[in-house]
N, C-alpha and C. Protein backbone atom coordinates (compact mmCIF):
# COMPACT_ATOMS: atom_id res chain seq x y z
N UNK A 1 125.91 107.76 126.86
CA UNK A 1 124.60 107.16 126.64
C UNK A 1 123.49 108.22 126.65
N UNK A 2 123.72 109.40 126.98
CA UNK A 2 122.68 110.28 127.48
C UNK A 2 122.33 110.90 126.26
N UNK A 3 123.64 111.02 125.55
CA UNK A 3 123.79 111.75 124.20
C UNK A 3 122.59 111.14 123.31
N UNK A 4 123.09 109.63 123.03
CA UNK A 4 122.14 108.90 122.57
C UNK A 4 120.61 108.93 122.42
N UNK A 5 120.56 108.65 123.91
CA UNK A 5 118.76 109.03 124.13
C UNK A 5 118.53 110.63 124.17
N UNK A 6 119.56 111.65 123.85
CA UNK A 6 118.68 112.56 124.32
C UNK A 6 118.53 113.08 125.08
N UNK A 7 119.04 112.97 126.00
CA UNK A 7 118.53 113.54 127.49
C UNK A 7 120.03 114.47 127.91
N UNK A 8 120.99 114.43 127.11
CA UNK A 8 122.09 115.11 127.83
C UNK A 8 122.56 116.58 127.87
N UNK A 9 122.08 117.58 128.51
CA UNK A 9 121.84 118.72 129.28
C UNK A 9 123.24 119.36 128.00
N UNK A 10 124.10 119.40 128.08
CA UNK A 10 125.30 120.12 127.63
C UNK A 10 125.45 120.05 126.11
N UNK A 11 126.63 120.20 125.35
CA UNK A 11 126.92 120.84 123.84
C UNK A 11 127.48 119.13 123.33
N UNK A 12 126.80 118.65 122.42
CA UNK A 12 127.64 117.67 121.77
C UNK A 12 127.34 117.50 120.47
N UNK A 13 128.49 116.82 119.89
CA UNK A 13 127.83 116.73 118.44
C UNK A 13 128.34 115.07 117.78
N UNK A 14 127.63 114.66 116.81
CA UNK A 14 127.95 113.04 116.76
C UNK A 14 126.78 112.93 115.88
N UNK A 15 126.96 111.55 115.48
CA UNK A 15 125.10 111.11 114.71
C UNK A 15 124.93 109.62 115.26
N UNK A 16 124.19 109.60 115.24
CA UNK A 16 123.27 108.33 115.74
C UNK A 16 122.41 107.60 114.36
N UNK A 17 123.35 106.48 114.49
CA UNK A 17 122.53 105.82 113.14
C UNK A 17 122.05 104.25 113.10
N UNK A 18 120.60 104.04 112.88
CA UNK A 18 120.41 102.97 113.19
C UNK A 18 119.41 102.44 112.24
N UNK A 19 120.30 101.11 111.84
CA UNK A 19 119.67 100.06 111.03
C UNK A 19 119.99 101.02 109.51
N UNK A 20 120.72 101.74 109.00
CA UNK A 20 121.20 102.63 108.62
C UNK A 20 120.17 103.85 108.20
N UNK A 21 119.79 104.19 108.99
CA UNK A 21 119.02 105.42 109.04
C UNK A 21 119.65 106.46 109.64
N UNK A 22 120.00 107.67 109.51
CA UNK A 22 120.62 108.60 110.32
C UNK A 22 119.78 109.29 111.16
N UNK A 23 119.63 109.53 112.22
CA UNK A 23 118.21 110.20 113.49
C UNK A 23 118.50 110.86 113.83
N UNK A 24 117.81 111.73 114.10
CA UNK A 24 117.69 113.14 114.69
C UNK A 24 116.79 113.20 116.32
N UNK A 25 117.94 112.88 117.08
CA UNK A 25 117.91 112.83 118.26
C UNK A 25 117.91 113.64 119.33
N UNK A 26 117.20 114.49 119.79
CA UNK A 26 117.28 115.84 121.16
C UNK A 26 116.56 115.95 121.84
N UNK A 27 115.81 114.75 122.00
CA UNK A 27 115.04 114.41 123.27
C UNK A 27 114.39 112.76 123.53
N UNK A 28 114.37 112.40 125.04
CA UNK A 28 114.36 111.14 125.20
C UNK A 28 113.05 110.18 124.14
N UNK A 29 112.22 111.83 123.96
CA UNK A 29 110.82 111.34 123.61
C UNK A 29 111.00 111.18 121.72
N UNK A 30 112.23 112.18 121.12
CA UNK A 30 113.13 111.60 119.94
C UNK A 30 113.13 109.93 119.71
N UNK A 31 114.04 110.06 121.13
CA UNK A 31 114.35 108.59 121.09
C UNK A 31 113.38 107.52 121.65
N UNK A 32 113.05 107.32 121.92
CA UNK A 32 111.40 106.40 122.24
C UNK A 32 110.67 106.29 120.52
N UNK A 33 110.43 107.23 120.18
CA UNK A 33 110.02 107.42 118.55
C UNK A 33 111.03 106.37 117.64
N UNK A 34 112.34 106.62 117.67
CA UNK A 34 112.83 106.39 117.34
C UNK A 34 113.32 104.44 117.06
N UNK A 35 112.99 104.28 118.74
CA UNK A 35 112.50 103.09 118.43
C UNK A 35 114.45 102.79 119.87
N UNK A 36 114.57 103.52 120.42
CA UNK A 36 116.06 103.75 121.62
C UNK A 36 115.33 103.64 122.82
N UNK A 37 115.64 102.80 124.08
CA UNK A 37 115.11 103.69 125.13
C UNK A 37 116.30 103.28 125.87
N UNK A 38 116.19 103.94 127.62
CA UNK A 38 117.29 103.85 127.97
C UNK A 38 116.86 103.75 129.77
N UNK A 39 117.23 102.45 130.40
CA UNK A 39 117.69 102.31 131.99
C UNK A 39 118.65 103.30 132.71
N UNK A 40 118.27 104.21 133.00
CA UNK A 40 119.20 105.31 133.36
C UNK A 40 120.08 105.07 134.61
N UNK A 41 121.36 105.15 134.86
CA UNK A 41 122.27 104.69 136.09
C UNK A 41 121.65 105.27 137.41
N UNK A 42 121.26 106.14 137.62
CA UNK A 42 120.83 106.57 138.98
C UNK A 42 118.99 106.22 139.21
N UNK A 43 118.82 104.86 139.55
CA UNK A 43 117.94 104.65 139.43
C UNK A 43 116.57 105.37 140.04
N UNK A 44 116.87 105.98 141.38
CA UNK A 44 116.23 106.70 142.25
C UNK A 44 116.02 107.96 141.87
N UNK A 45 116.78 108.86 140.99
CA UNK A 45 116.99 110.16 140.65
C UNK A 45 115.87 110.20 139.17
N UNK A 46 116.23 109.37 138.87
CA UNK A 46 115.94 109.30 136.93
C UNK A 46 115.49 108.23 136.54
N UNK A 47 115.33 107.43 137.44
CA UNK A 47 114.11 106.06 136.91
C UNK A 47 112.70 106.32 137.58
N UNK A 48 112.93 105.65 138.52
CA UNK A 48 111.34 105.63 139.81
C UNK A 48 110.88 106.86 139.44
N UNK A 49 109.52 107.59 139.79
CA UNK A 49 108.54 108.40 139.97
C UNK A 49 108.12 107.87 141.70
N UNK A 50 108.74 108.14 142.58
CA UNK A 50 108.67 107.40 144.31
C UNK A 50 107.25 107.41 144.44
N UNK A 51 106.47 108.37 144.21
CA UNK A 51 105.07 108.87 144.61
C UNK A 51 104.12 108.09 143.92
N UNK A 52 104.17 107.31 142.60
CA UNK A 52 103.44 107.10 142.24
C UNK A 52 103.54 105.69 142.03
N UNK A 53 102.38 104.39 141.84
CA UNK A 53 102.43 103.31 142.09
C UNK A 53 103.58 102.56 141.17
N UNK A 54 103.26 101.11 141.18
CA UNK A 54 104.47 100.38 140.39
C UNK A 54 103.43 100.35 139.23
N UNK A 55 102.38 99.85 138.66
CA UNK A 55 102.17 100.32 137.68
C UNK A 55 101.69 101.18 136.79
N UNK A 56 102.07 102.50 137.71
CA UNK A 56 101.36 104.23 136.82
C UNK A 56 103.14 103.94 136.22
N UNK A 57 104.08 103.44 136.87
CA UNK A 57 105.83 103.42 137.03
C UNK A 57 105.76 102.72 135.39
N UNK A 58 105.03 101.80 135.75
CA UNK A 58 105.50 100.67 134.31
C UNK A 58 104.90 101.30 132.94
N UNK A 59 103.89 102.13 133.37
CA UNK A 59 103.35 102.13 132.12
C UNK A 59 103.44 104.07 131.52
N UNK A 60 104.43 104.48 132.58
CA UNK A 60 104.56 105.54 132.29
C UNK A 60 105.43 106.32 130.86
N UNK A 61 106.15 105.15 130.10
CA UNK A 61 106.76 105.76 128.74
C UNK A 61 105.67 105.62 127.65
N UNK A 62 104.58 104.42 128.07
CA UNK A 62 103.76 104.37 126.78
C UNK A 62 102.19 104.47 126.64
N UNK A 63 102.14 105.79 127.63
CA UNK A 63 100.39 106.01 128.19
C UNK A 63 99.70 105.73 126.94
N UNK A 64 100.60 106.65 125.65
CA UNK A 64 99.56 106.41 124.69
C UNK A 64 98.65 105.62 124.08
N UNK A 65 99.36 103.81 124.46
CA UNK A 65 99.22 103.17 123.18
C UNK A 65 97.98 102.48 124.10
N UNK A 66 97.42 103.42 125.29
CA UNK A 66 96.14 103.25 126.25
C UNK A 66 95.21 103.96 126.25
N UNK A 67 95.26 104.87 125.22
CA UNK A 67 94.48 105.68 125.37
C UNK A 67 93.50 105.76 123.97
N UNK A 68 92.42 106.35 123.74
CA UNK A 68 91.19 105.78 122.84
C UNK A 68 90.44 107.34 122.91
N UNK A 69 91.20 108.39 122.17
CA UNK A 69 90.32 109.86 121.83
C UNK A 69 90.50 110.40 123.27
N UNK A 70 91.38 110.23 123.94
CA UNK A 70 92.28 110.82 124.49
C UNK A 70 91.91 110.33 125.98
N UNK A 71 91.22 109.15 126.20
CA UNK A 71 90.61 109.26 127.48
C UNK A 71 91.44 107.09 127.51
N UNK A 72 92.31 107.43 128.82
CA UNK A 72 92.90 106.14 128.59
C UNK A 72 92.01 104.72 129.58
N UNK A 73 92.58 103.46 128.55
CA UNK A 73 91.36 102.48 129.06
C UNK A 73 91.87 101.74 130.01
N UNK A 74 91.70 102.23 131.43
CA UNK A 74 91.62 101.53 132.93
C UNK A 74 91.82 99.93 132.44
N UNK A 75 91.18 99.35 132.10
CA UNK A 75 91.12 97.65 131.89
C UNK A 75 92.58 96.99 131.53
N UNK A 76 93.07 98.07 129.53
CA UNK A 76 93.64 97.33 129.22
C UNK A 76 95.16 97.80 129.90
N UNK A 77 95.53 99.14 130.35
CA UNK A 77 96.40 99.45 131.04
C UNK A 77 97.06 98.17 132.46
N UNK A 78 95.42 98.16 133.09
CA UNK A 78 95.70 97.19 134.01
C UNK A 78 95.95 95.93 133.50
N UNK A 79 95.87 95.49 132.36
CA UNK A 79 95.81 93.95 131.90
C UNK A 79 97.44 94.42 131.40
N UNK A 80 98.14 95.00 130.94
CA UNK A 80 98.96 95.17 130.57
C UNK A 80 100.25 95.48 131.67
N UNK A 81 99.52 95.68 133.14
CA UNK A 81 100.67 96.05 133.89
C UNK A 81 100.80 94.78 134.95
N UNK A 82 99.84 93.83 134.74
CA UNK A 82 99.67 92.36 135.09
C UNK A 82 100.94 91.55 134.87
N UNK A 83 100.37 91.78 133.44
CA UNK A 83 101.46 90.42 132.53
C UNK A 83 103.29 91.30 132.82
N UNK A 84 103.29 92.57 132.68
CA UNK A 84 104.38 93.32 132.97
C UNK A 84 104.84 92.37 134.23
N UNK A 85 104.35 92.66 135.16
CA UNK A 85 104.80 92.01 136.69
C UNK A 85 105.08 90.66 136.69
N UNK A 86 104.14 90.08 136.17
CA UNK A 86 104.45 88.78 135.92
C UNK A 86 105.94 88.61 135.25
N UNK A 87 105.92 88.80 133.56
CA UNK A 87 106.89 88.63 133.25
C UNK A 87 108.39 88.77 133.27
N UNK A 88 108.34 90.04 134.46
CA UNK A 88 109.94 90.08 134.50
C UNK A 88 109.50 90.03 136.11
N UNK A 89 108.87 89.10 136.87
CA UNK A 89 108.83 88.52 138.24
C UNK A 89 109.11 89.72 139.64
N UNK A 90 108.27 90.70 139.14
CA UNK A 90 108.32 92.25 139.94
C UNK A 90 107.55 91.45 141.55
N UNK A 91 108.17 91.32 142.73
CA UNK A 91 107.95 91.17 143.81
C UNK A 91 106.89 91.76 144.58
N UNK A 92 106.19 92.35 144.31
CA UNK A 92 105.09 93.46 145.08
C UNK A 92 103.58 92.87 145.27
N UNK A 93 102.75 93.25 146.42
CA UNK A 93 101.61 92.76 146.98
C UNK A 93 100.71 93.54 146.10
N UNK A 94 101.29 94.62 145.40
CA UNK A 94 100.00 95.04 144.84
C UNK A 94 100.32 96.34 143.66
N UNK A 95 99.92 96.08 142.59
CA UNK A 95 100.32 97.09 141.22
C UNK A 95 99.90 98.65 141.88
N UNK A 96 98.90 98.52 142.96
CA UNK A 96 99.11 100.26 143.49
C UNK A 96 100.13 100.41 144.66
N UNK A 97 100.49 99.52 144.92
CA UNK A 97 101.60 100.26 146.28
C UNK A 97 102.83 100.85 145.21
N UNK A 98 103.35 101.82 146.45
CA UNK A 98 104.17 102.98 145.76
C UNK A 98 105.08 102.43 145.60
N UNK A 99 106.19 102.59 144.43
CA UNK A 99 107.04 102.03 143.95
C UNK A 99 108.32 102.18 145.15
N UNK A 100 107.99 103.35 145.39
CA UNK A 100 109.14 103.57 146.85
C UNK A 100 109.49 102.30 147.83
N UNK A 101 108.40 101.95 147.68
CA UNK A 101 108.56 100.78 148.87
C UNK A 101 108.66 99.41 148.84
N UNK A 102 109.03 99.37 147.00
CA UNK A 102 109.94 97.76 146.72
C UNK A 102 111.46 98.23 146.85
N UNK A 103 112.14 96.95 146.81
CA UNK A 103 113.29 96.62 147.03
C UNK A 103 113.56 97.19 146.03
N UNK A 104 115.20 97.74 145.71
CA UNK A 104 116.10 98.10 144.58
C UNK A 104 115.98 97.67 143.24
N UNK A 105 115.95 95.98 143.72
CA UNK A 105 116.02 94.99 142.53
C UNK A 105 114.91 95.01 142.24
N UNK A 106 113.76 95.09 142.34
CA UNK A 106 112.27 94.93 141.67
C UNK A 106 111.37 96.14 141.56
N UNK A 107 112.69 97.60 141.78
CA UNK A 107 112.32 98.85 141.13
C UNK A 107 112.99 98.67 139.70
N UNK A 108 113.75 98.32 139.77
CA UNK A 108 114.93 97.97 138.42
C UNK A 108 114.34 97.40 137.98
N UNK A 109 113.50 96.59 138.31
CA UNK A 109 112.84 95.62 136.96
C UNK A 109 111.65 95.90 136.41
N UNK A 110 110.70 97.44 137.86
CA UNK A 110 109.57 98.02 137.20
C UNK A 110 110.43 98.82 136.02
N UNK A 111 111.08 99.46 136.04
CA UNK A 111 111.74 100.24 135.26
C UNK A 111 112.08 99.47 134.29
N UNK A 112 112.53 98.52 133.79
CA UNK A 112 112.80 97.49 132.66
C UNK A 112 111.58 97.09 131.93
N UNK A 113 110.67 97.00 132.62
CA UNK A 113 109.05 96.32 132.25
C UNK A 113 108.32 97.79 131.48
N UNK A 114 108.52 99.46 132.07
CA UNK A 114 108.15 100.21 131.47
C UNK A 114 109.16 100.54 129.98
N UNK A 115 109.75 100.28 129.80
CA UNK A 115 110.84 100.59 128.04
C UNK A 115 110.44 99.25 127.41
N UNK A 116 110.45 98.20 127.93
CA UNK A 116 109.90 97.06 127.53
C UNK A 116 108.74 96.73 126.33
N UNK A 117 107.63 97.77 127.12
CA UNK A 117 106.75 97.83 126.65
C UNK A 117 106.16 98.92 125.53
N UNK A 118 107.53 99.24 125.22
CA UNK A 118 107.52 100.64 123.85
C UNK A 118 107.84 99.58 122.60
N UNK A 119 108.57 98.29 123.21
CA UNK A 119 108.66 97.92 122.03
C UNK A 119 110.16 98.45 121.46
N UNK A 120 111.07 98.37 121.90
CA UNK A 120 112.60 99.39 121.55
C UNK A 120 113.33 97.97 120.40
N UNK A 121 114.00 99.07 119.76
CA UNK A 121 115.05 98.14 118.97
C UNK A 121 116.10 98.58 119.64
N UNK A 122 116.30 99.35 120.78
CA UNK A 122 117.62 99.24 121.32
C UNK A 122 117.51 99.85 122.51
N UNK A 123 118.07 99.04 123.77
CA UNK A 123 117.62 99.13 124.85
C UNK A 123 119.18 99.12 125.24
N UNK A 124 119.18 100.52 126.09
CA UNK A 124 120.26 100.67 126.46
C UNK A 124 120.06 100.75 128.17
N UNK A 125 120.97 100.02 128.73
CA UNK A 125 120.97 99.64 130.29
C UNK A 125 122.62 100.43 130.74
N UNK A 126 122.12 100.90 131.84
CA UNK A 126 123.42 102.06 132.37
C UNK A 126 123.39 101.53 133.80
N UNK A 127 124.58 100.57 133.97
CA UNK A 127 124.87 100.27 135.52
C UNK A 127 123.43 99.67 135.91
N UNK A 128 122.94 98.48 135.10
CA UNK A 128 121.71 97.93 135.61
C UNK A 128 121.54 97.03 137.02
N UNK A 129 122.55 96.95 137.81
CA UNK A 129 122.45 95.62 138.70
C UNK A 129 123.49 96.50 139.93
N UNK A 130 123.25 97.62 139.58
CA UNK A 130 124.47 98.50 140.89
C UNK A 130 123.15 99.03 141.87
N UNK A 131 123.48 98.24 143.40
CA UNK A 131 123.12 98.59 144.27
C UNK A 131 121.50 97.30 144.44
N UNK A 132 121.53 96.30 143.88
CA UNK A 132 120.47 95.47 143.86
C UNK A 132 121.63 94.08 144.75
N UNK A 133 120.46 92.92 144.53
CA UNK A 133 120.88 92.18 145.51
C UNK A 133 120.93 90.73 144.22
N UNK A 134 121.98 89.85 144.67
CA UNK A 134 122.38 88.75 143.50
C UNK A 134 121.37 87.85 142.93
N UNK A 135 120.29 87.79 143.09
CA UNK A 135 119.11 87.52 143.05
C UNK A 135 118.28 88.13 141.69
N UNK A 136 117.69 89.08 141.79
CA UNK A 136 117.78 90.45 141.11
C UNK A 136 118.82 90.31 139.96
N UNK A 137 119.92 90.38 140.40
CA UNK A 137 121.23 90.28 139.53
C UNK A 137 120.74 89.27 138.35
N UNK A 138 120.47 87.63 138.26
CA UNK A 138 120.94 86.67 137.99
C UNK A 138 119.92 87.08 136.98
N UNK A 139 118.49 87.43 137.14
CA UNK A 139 117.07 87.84 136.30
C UNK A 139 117.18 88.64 136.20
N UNK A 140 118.00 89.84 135.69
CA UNK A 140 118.50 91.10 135.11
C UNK A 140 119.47 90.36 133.86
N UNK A 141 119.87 89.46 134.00
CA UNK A 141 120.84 88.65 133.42
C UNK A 141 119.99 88.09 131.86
N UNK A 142 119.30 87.14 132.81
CA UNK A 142 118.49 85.93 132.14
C UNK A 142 117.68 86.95 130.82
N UNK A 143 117.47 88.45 131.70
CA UNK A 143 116.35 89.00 130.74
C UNK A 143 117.09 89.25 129.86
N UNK A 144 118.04 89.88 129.74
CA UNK A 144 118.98 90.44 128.90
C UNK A 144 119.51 89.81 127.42
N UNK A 145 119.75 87.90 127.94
CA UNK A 145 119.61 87.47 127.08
C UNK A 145 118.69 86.71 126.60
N UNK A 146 117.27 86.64 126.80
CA UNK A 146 116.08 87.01 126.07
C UNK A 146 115.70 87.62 125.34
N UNK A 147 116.04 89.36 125.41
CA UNK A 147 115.86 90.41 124.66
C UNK A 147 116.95 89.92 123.82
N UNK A 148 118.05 89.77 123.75
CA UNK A 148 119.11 89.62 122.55
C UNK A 148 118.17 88.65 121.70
N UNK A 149 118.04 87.24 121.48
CA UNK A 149 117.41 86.42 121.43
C UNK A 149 116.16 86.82 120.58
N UNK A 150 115.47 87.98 120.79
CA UNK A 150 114.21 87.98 120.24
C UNK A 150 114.76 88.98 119.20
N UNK A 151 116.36 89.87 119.47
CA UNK A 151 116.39 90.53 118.26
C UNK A 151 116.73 92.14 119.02
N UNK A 152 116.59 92.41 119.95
CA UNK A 152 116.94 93.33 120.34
C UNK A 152 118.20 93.80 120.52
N UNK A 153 118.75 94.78 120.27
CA UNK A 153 119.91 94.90 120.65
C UNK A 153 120.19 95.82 121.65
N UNK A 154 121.22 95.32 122.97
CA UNK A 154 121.62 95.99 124.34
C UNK A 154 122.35 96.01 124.57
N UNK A 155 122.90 97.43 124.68
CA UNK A 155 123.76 98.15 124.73
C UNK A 155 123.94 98.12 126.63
N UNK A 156 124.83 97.48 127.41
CA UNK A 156 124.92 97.55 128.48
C UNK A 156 126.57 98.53 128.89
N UNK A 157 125.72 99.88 129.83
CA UNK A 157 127.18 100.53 130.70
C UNK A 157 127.26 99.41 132.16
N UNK A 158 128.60 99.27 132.08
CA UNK A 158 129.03 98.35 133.69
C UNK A 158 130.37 98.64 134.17
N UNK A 159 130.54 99.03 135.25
CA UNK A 159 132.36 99.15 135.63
C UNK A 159 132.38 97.72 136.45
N UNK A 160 131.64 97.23 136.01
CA UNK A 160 131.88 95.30 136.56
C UNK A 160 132.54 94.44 135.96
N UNK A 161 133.68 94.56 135.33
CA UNK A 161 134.30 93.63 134.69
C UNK A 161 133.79 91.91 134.65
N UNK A 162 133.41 91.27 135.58
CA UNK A 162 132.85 89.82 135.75
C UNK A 162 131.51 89.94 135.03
N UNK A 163 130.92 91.19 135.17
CA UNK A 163 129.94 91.25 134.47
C UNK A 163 130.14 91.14 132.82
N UNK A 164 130.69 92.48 132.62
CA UNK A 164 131.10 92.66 131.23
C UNK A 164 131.69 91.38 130.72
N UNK A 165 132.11 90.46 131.11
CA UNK A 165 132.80 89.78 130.44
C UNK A 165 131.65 88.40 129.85
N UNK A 166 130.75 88.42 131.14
CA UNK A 166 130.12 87.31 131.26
C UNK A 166 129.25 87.33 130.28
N UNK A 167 128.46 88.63 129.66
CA UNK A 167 127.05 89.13 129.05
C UNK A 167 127.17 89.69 127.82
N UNK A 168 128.89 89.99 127.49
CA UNK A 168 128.60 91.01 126.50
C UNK A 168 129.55 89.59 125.52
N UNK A 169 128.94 89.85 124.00
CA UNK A 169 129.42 89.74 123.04
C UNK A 169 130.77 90.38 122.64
N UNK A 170 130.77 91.96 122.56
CA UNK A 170 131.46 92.79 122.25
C UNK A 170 131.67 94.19 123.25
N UNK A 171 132.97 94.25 123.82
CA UNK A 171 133.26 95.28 124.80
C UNK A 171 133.73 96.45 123.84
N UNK A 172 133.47 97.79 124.40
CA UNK A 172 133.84 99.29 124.18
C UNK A 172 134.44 99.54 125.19
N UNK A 173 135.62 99.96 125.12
CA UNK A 173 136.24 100.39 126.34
C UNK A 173 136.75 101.96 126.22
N UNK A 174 136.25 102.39 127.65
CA UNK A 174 136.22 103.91 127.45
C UNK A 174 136.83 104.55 128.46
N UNK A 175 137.37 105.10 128.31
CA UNK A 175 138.48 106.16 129.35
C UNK A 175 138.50 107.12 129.25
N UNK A 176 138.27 108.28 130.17
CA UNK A 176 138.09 109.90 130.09
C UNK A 176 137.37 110.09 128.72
N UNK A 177 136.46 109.62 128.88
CA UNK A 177 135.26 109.72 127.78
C UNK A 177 135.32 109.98 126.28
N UNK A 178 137.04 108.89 126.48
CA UNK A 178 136.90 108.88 125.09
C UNK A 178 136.98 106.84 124.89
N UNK A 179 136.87 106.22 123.13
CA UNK A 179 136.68 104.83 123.26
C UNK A 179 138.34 104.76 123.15
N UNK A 180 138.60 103.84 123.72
CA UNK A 180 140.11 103.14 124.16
C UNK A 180 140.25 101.54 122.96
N UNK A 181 139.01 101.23 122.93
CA UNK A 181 139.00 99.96 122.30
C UNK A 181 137.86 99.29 122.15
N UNK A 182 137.61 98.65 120.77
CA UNK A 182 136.76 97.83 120.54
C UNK A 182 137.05 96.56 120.50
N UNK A 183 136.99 95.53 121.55
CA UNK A 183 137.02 94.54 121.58
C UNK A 183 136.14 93.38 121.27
N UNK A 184 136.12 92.10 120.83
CA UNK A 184 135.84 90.81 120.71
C UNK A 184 135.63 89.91 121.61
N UNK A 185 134.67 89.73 122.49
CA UNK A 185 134.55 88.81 123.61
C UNK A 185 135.11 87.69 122.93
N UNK A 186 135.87 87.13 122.77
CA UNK A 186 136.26 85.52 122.33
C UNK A 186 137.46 85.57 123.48
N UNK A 187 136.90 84.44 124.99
CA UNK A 187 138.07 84.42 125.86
C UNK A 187 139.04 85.73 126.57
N UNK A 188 137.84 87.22 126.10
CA UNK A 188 138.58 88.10 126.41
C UNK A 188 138.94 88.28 128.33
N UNK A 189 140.15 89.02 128.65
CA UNK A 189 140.20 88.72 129.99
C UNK A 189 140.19 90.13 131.01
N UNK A 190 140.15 90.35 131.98
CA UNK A 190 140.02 91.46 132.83
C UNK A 190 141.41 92.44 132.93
N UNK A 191 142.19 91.61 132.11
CA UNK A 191 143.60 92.57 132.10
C UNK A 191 143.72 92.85 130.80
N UNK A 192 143.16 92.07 129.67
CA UNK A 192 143.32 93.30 128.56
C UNK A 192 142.43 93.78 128.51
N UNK A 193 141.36 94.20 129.37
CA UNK A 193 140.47 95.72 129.33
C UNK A 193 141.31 96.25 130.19
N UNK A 194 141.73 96.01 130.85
CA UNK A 194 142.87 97.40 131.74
C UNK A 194 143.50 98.00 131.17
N UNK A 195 144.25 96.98 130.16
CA UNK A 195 145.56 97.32 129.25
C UNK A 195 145.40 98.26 128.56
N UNK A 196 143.96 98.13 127.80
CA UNK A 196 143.12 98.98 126.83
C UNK A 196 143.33 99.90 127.15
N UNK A 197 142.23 100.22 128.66
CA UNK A 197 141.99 101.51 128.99
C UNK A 197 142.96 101.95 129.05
N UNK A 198 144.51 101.59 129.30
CA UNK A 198 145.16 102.68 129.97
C UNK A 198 146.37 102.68 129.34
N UNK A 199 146.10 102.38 127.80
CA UNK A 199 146.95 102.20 126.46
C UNK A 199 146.62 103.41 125.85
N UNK A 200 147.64 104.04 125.23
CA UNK A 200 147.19 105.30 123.91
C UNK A 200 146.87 104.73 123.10
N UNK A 201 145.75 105.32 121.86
CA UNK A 201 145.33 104.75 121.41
C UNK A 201 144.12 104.24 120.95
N UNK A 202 143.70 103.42 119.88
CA UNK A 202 142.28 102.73 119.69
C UNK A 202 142.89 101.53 119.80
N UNK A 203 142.49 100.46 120.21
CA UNK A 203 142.74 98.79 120.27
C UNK A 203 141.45 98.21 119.56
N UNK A 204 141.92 97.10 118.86
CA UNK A 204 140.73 96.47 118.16
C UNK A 204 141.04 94.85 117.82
């Protein structure tokens, strides 16, 4: 996934093509342009900004579309990090307390509310609901298929099988980082993704 957005430190090569356009992808800010963004798995490392509030957090991928000859407008930022909270039900007493000091699950969802608001045709989520509480879980869920719904397409990483099975349309199954199988959610079950993975082979 890193490849994808951009962000992945080491040598790879591949193309990325979307809506059949071929993109030229080598940085996250590529991909944001591009119209990709991405929920990164280590939420604490590579999501949050700890120091800075929940909504400098939310509105930190798309300062621009706040700003007016380079000086950004306080009002609509704040009117925009309102409805953010509101809409994906962010738990907090106040858009300046530090993001550090919400719960797991309603950092995960400042972080969802900031890619949100770029506007993505493809929102890729990496281990979105690891280390949150079932709660959290169920409206990580609900959003997910909302965004499908309006047209988005989400690309979800999960080693949750109950998950995967429950959310996804269509499973990729991947083993030592290579794909094992493209599967068909129709009744698919938790033992033929095992089988997959640990079959030679492509399965389809």
């Amino acid at each position: 996934m890193e490849c994808i957005y951009g962000c992945y430190q080491g040598r790879y090569t591949g193309e990325v093509i979307l809506r059949g356009n071929t993109l030229s992808v080598r940085s996250s800010r590529d991909a944001l342009t591009a119209g990709i963004a991405m929920v990164p798995e280590d939420r604490k490392r590579h999501g949050i900004v700890p120091i800075m509030s929940v909504g400098e957090n939310i509105t930190l991928a798309g300062l621009g579309q706040f700003a007016q000859h380079g000086v950004l407008d306080d009002v609509h930022e704040a009117s925009e990090i309102s409805q953010s909270i509101r809409a994906l039900t962010v738990k907090t007493p106040s858009a300046e307390l530090p993001i550090k000091n919400l719960s797991g699950g309603n950092q995960q969802k400042a972080i969802l509310a900031r890619f949100l608001l770029v506007n993505p045709q493809v929102l890729i989520l990496d281990e979105p609901t690891r280390g949150i509480d079932v709660g959290a879980k169920y409206e990580i869920y609900k959003l997910i298929f909302k965004l499908v719904h309006q047209g988005i397409s989400v690309i979800m990483v999960s080693s949750e099988l109950p998950e995967v099975l429950g959310i996804s349309d269509r499973v990729l199954v991947m083993h030592e980082g290579k794909i094992k199988g493209d599967l068909i959610n129709d009744n698919l079950s938790q033992e033929q993704i095992m089988d997959c993975a640990l079959t030679e082979g492509v399965a389809a």
